[in-house]
Protein backbone atom coordinates (compact mmCIF):
# COMPACT_ATOMS: atom_id res chain seq x y z
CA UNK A 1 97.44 88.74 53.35
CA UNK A 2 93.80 89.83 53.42
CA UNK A 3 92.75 91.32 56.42
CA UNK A 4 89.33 90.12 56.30
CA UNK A 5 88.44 94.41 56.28
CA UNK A 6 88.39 94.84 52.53
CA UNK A 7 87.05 98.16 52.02
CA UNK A 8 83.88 99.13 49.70
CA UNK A 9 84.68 102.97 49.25
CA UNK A 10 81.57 105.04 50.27
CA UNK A 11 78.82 104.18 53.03
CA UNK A 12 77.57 100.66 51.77
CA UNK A 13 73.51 100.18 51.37
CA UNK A 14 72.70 96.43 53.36
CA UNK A 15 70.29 94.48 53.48
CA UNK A 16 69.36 92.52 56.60
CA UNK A 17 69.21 89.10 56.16
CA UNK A 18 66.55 88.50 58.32
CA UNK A 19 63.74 90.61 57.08
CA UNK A 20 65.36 91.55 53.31
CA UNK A 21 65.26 95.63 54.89
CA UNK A 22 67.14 97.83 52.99
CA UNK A 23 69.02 100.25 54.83
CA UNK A 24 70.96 103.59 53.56
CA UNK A 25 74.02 104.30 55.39
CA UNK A 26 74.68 107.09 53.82
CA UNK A 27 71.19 108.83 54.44
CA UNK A 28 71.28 107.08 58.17
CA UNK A 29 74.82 109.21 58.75
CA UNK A 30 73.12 112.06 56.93
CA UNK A 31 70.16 112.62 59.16
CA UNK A 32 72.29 112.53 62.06
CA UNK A 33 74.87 115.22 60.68
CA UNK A 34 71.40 117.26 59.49
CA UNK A 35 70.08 117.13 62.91
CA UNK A 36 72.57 117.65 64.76
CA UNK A 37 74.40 120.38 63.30
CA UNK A 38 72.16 123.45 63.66
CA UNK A 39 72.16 122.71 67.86
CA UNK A 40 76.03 122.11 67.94
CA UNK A 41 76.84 125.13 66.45
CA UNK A 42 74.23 127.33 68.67
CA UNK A 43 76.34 125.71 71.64
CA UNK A 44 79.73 126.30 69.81
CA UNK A 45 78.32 130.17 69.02
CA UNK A 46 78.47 130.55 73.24
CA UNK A 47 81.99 130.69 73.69
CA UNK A 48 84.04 133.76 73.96
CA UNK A 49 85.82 134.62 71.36
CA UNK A 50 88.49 133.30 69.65
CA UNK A 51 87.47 129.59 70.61
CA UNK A 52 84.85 129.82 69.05
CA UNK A 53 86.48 130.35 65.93
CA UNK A 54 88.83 127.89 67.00
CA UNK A 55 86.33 124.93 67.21
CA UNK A 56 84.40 125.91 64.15
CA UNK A 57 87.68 125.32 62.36
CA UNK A 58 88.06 122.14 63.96
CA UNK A 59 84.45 121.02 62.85
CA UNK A 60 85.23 121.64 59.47
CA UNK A 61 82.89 124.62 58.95
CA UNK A 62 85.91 127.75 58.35
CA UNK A 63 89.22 127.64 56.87
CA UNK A 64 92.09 128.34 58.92
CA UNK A 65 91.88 131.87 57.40
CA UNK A 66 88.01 132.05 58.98
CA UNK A 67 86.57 131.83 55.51
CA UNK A 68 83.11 129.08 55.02
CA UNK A 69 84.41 125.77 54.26
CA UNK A 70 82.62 122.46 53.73
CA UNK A 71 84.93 120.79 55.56
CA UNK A 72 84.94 116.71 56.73
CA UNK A 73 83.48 117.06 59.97
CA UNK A 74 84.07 112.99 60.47
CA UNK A 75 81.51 109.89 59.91
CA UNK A 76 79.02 110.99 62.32
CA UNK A 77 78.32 107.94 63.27
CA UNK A 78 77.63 108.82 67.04
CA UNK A 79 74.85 111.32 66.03
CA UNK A 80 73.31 108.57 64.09
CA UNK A 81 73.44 106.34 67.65
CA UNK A 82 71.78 108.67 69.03
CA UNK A 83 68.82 109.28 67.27
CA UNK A 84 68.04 105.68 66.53
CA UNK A 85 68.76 105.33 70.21
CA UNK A 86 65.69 107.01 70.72
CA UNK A 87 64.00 105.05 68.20
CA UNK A 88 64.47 102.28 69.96
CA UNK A 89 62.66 103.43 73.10
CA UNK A 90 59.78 104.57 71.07
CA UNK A 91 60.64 108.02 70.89
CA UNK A 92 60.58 110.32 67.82
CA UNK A 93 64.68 110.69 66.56
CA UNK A 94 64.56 114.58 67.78
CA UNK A 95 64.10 113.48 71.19
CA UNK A 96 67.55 112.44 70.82
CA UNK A 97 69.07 115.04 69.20
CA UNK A 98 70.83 116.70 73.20
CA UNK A 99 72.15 113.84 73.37
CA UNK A 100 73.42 113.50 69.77
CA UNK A 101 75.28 116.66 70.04
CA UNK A 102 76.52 116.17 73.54
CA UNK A 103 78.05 113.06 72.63
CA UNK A 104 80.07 114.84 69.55
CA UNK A 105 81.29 117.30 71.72
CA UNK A 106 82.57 115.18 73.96
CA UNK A 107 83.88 113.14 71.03
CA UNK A 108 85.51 116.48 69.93
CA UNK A 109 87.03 117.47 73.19
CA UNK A 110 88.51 114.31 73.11
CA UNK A 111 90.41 114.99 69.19
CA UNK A 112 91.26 118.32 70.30
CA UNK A 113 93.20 117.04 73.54
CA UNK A 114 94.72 113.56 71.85
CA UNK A 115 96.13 115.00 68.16
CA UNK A 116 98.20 117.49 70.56
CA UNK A 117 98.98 114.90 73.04
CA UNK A 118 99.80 112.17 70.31
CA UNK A 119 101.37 115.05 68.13
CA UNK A 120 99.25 114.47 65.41
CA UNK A 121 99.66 117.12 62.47
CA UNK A 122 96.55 116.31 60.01
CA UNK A 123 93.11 115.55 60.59
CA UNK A 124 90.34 114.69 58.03
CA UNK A 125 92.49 116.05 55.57
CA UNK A 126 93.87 119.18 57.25
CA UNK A 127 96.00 120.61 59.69
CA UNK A 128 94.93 119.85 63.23
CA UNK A 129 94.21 122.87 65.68
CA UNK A 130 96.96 122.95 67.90
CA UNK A 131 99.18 122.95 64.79
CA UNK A 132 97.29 125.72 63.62
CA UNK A 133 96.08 127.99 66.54
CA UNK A 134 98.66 126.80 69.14
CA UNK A 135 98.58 124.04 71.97
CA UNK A 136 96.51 126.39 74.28
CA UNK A 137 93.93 126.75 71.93
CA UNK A 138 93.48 123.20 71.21
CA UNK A 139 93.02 122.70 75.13
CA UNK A 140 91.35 125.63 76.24
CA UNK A 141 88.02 124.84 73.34
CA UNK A 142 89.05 121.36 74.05
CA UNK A 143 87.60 121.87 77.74
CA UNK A 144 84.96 124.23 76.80
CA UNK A 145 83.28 121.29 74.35
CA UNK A 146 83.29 119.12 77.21
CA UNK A 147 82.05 121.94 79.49
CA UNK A 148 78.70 122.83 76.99
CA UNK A 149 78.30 118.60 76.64
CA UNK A 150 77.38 118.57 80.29
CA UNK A 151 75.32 122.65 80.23
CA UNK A 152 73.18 121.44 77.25
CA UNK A 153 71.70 118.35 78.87
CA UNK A 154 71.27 119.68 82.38
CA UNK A 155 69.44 122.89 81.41
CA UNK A 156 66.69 120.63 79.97
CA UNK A 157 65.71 120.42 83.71
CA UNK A 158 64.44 117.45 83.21
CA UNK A 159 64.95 113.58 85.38
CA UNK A 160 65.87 112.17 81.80
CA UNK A 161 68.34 114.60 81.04
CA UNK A 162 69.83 114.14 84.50
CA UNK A 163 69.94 110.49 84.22
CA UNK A 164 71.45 111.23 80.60
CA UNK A 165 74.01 113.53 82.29
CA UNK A 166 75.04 110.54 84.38
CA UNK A 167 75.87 108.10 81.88
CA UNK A 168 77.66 110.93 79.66
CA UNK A 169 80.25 111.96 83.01
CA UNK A 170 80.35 108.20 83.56
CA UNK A 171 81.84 107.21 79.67
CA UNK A 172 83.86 110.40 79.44
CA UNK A 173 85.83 109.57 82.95
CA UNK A 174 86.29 106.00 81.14
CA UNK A 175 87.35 107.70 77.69
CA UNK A 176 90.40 109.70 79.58
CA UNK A 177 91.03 106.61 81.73
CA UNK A 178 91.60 105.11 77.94
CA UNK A 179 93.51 107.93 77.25
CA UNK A 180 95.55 107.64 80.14
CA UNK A 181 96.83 104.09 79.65
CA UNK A 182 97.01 104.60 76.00
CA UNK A 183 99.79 107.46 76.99
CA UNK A 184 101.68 104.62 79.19
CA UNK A 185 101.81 102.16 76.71
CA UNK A 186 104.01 103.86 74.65
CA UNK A 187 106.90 103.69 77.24
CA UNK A 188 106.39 99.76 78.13
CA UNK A 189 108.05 97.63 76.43
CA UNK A 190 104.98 94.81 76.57
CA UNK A 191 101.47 94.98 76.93
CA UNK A 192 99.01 92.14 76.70
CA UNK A 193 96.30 91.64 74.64
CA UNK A 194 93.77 92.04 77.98
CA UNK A 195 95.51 95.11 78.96
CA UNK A 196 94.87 96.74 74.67
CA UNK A 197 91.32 95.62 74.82
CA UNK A 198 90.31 97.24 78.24
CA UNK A 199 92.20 100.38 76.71
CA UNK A 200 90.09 100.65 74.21
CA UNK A 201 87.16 99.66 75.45
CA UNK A 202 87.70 102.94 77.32
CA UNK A 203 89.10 104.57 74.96
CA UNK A 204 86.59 104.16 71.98
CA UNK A 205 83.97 101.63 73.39
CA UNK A 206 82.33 104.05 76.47
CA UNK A 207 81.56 106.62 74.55
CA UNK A 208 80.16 105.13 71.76
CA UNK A 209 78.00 102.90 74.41
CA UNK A 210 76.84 106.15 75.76
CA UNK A 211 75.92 107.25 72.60
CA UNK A 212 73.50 104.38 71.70
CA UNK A 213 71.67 104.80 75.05
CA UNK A 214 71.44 108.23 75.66
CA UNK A 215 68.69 108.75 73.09
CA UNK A 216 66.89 105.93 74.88
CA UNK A 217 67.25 107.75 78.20
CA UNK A 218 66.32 111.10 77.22
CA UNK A 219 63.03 109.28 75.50
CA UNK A 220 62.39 107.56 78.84
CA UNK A 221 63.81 104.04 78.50
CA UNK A 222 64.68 102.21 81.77
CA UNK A 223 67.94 101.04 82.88
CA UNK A 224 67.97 97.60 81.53
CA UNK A 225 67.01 98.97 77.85
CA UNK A 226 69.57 101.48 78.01
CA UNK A 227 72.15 98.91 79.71
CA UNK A 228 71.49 96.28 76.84
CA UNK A 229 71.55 99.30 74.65
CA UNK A 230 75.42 100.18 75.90
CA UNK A 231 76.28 96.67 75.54
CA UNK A 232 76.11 96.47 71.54
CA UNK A 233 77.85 100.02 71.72
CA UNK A 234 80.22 98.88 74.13
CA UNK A 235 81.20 96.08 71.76
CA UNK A 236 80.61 97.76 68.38
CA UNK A 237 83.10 100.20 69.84
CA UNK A 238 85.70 97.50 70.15
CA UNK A 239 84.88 96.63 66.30
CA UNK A 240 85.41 100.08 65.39
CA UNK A 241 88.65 100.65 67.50
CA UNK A 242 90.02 97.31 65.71
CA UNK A 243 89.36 98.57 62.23
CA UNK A 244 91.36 102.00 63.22
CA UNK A 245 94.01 99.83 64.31
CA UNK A 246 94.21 98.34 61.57
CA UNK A 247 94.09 101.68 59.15
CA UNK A 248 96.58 103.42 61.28
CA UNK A 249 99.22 100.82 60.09
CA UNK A 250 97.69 99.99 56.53
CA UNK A 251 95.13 102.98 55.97
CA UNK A 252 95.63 104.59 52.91
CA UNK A 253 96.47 108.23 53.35
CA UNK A 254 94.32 109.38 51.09
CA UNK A 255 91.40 107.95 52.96
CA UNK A 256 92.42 108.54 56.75
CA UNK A 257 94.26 112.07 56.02
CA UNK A 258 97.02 110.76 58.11
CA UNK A 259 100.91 109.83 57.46
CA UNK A 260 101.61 106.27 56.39
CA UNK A 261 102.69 104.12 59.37
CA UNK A 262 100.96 106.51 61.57
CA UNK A 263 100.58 103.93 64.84
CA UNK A 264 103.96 102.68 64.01
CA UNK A 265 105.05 106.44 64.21
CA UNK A 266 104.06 107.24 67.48
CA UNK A 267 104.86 103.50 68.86
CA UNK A 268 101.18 102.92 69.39
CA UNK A 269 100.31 99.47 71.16
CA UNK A 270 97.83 98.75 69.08
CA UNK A 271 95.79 95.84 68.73
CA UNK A 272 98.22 94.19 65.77
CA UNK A 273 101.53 95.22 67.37
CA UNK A 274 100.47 93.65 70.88
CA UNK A 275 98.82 90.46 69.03
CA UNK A 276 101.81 89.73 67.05
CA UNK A 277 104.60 90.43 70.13
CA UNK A 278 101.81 87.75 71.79
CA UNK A 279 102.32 85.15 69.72
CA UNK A 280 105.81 84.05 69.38
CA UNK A 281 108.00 82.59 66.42
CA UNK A 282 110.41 84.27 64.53
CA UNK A 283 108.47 87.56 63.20
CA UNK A 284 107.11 88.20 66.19
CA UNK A 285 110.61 87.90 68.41
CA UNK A 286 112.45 89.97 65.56
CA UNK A 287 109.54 92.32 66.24
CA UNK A 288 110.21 92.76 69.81
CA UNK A 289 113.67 93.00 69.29
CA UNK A 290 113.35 95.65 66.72
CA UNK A 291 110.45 97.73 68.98
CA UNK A 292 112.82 97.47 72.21
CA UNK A 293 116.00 99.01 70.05
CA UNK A 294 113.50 102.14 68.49
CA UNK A 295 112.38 102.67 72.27
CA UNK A 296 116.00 103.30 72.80
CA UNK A 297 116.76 104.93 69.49
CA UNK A 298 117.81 108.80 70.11
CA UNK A 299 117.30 109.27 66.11
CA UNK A 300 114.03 107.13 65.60
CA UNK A 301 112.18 110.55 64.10
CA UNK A 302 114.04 110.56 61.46
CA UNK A 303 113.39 106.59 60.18
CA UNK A 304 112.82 105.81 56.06
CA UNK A 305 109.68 104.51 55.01
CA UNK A 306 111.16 101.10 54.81
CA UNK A 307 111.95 100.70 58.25
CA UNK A 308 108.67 101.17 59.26
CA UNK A 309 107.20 99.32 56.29
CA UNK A 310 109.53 96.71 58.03
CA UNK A 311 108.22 96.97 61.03
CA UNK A 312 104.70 96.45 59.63
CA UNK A 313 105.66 93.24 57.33
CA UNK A 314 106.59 91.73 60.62
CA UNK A 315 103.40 92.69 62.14
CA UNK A 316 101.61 90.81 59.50
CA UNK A 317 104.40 88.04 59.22
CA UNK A 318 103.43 87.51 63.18
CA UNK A 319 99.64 87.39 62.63
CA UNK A 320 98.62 90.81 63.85
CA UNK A 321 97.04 91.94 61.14
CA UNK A 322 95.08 88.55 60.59
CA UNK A 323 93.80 88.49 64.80
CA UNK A 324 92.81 92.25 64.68
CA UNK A 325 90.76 91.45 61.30
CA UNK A 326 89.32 88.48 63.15
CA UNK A 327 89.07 90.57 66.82
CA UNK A 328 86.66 92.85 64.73
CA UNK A 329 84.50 90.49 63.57
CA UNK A 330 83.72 88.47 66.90
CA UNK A 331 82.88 92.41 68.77
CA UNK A 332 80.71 93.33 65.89
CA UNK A 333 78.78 90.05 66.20
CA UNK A 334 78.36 90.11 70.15
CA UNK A 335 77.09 93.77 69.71
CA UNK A 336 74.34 93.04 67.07
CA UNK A 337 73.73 89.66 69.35
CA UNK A 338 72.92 92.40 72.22
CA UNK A 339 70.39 93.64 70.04
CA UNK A 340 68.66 90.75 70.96
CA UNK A 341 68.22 91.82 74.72
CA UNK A 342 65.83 94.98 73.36
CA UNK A 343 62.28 95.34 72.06
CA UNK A 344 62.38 97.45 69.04
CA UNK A 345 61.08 98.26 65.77
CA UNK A 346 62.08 96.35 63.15
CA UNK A 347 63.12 99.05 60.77
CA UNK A 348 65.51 100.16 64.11
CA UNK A 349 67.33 97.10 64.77
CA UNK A 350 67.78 96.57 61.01
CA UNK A 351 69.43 100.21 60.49
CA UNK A 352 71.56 99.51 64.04
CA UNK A 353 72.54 96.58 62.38
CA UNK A 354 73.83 98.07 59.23
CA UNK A 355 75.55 100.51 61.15
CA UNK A 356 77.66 97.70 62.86
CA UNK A 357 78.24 96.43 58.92
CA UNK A 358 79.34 99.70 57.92
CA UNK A 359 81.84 100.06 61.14
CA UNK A 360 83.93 96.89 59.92
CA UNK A 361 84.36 97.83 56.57
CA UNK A 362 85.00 101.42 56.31
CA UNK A 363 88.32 102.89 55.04
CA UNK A 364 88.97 105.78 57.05
C-alpha cells in the first residue's frame, strides 16, 4: 500500500504554484548549515574539556578517534527556519542566525538525552555518544547545549533577545513534557490518537514553532507575527513528526541510519501503531493482542525480523500506515494555510512553503 510519502531521494527543487517561484531546497538547507556553523562551534569551543570533544563528535565534525570528519550533522532544517524567520519580519537572514544556533542546540541536547533514554545505538550513520563516550557524557554535554542555548541569546543584552529567550525556555519545557509522555507510553497498553498528537506536538512541533519565530523576534516582529509564525511551525512540526513515524517502521536503513523496525523495537506509540489499535477489525484486534503479549514477553529482545515485519503488516493491514500518510498531509496544509496570517515577501513565503514540501517527502 502506498503511503502517500513516496520519497524523491535528495532535497527536491519546487515550484510554487502560485507565483511559478523556484525554490532550492538544497541551497535553502545549505545557507542555514553555512551560517550557522561557524557560531555553534565558537559556543561548543566554551566547554571544558572533554565535552567539548564529546559534542563535536556528536555534530558530525571528529571521528570517535578525534580525527576531522565530514560527518551528517542532520537536515538542518531548523537553521533554515530561522533565518527565513527573520526574513519574514523584514530583517536581513543574519539577524537570525542566535537564534538559528540556539534552536540546534537545544535540538541537540534533546538527541543526546533521548538516543540514551530510548537506547538508541546509531545516529546519522554512526554510533551515538553515549554508546561511544558513556551515558554520563551523553548527559553531562547534553545539559551544557541546553545551558549555552539560553547564554548565547541573553548576552545579546538586548529586549529582542530576551523576548527570544522566552519563547526558546517556553518550547523546550514543552519538548521534555513530549519527552516525558513519550517515555509513559511505552508501558500503557493504549493510547489514543489525541493523547499521540499532543505528544508530539510537544515533542517535535514546539520546537520547531520556536524556530520559525525566533528569527522574527530577534528582528523585531510583534507577538501576533511571531504567534502566526509558530502556528505553521507548530503544525509543520506535526507533518514532520508523522513522516518519522512513518520511517521508523518502513524507513530504509540506509537512509535513516537506524535498525529496521526501529519504533516497533522500542514499542513506540507512534502515530500508525495507535491509529491502527483505533480502528478496529481483525488486523487491528490481532494487533493489540500481539502488542499486549510482547509487553509481557521476558524474551522480546531477542525477536526475528519476521515477527516484527509481522507486527508491521498488521499495522498497515489496520490502516496505520494509510491515516499517518494522510495525518501528514492535512498538518502540512494548515501550516502553509497559517502563512496566510503574515505579511511577507513573496520570495519568503514561497521558500517556507517549499520547506513544508520537502518535510513530507523526505526519506530520512
Amino acid at each position: 500500500m502506498s503511503t502517500g510519502m513516496e520519497t524523491r531521494g535528495e532535497p527536491v527543487t519546487p515550484v510554487n504554484p502560485v507565483d511559478n517561484t523556484t525554490v532550492d531546497i538544497a541551497a535553502l538547507l545549505e545557507r542555514g548549515r553555512t551560517m550557522s556553523t561557524p557560531v555553534l562551534k565558537a559556543a561548543v569551543d566554551r566547554l571544558a574539556p572533554p565535552m567539548g570533544t564529546v559534542a563535536a563528535y556528536h555534530f558530525g565534525w571528529i571521528d570517535a578517534q578525534g580525527r576531522p570528519a565530514d560527518g551528517d550533522g542532520g537536515k538542518a532544517v531548523r537553521p533554515a527556519l530561522a533565518l527565513l524567520s527573520a526574513e519574514a519580519a523584514g530583517a536581513p537572514p543574519e539577524v537570525g542566525v542566535p537564534g538559528a544556533v540556539a534552536v540546534e542546540l537545544v535540538h541537540n541536547f534533546s538527541l543526546l538525552h533521548d538516543d540514551l533514554m530510548d537506547g538508541d545505538e546509531q545516529r546519522r550513520h554512526r554510533d551515538t555518544v553515549w554508546k561511544v563516550h558513556g551515558p554520563a557524557q551523553a548527559i553531562l554535554v547534553g545539559d551544557a547545549l541546553f545551558a549555552l542555548a539560553n547564554e548565547l541569546l541573553l548576552e545579546m543584552g538586548t529586549v529582542e533577545a530576551g523576548r527570544a529567550t522566552r519563547r526558546l525556555t517556553t518550547a523546550t519545557r514543552k519538548l521534555i513534557d513530549g519527552q516525558a509522555q513519550d517515555i509513559s507510553f511505552e508501558h500503557r497498553e493504549r493510547v489514543t490518537v489525541e493523547e499521540c498528537l499532543e505528544m508530539e506536538g510537544n515533542k517535535t512541533g514546539a520546537l520547531l514553532a520556536c524556530a520559525v519565530s525566533i528569527g522574527a523576534v530577534l528582528g523585531g516582529a510583534d507577538d501576533r507575527t511571531a504567534d502566526t509564525l509558530e502556528a505553521y511551525g507548530y503544525h509543520l512540526g506535526l507533518a514532520f513528526q508523522a513522516v518519522d513515524d512513518l520511517l521508523g517502521i518502513w524507513g530504509d536503513p540506509d537512509a535513516t541510519g537506524k535498525q529496521t523496525w526501529s519504533d516497533l523495537r522500542q514499542r513506540k506509540k507512534s502515530l500508525p501503531v495507535v491509529a491502527a489499535l483505533a480502528a478496529g477489525g481483525p488486523a487491528s484486534k490481532h494487533l493489540g493482542e500481539l502488542l499486549s503479549a510482547d509487553a509481557k514477553s521476558s524474551d522480546f529482545e531477542s525477536f526475528s525480523e519476521k515477527e516484527f515485519a509481522t507486527r508491521a503488516a498488521l499495522i498497515e493491514e489496520a490502516g496505520g500506515r494509510e491515516w499517518t500518510a494522510q495525518e501528514a498531509r492535512r498538518q502540512h496544509a494548515v501550516a502553509t494555510e497559517a502563512l496566510d496570517g503574515v505579511d511577507m515577501p513573496p520570495q519568503v513565503r514561497a521558500q517556507l512553503t517549499a520547506l513544508a514540501d520537502f518535510v513530507v517527502v523526505r526519506k530520512r
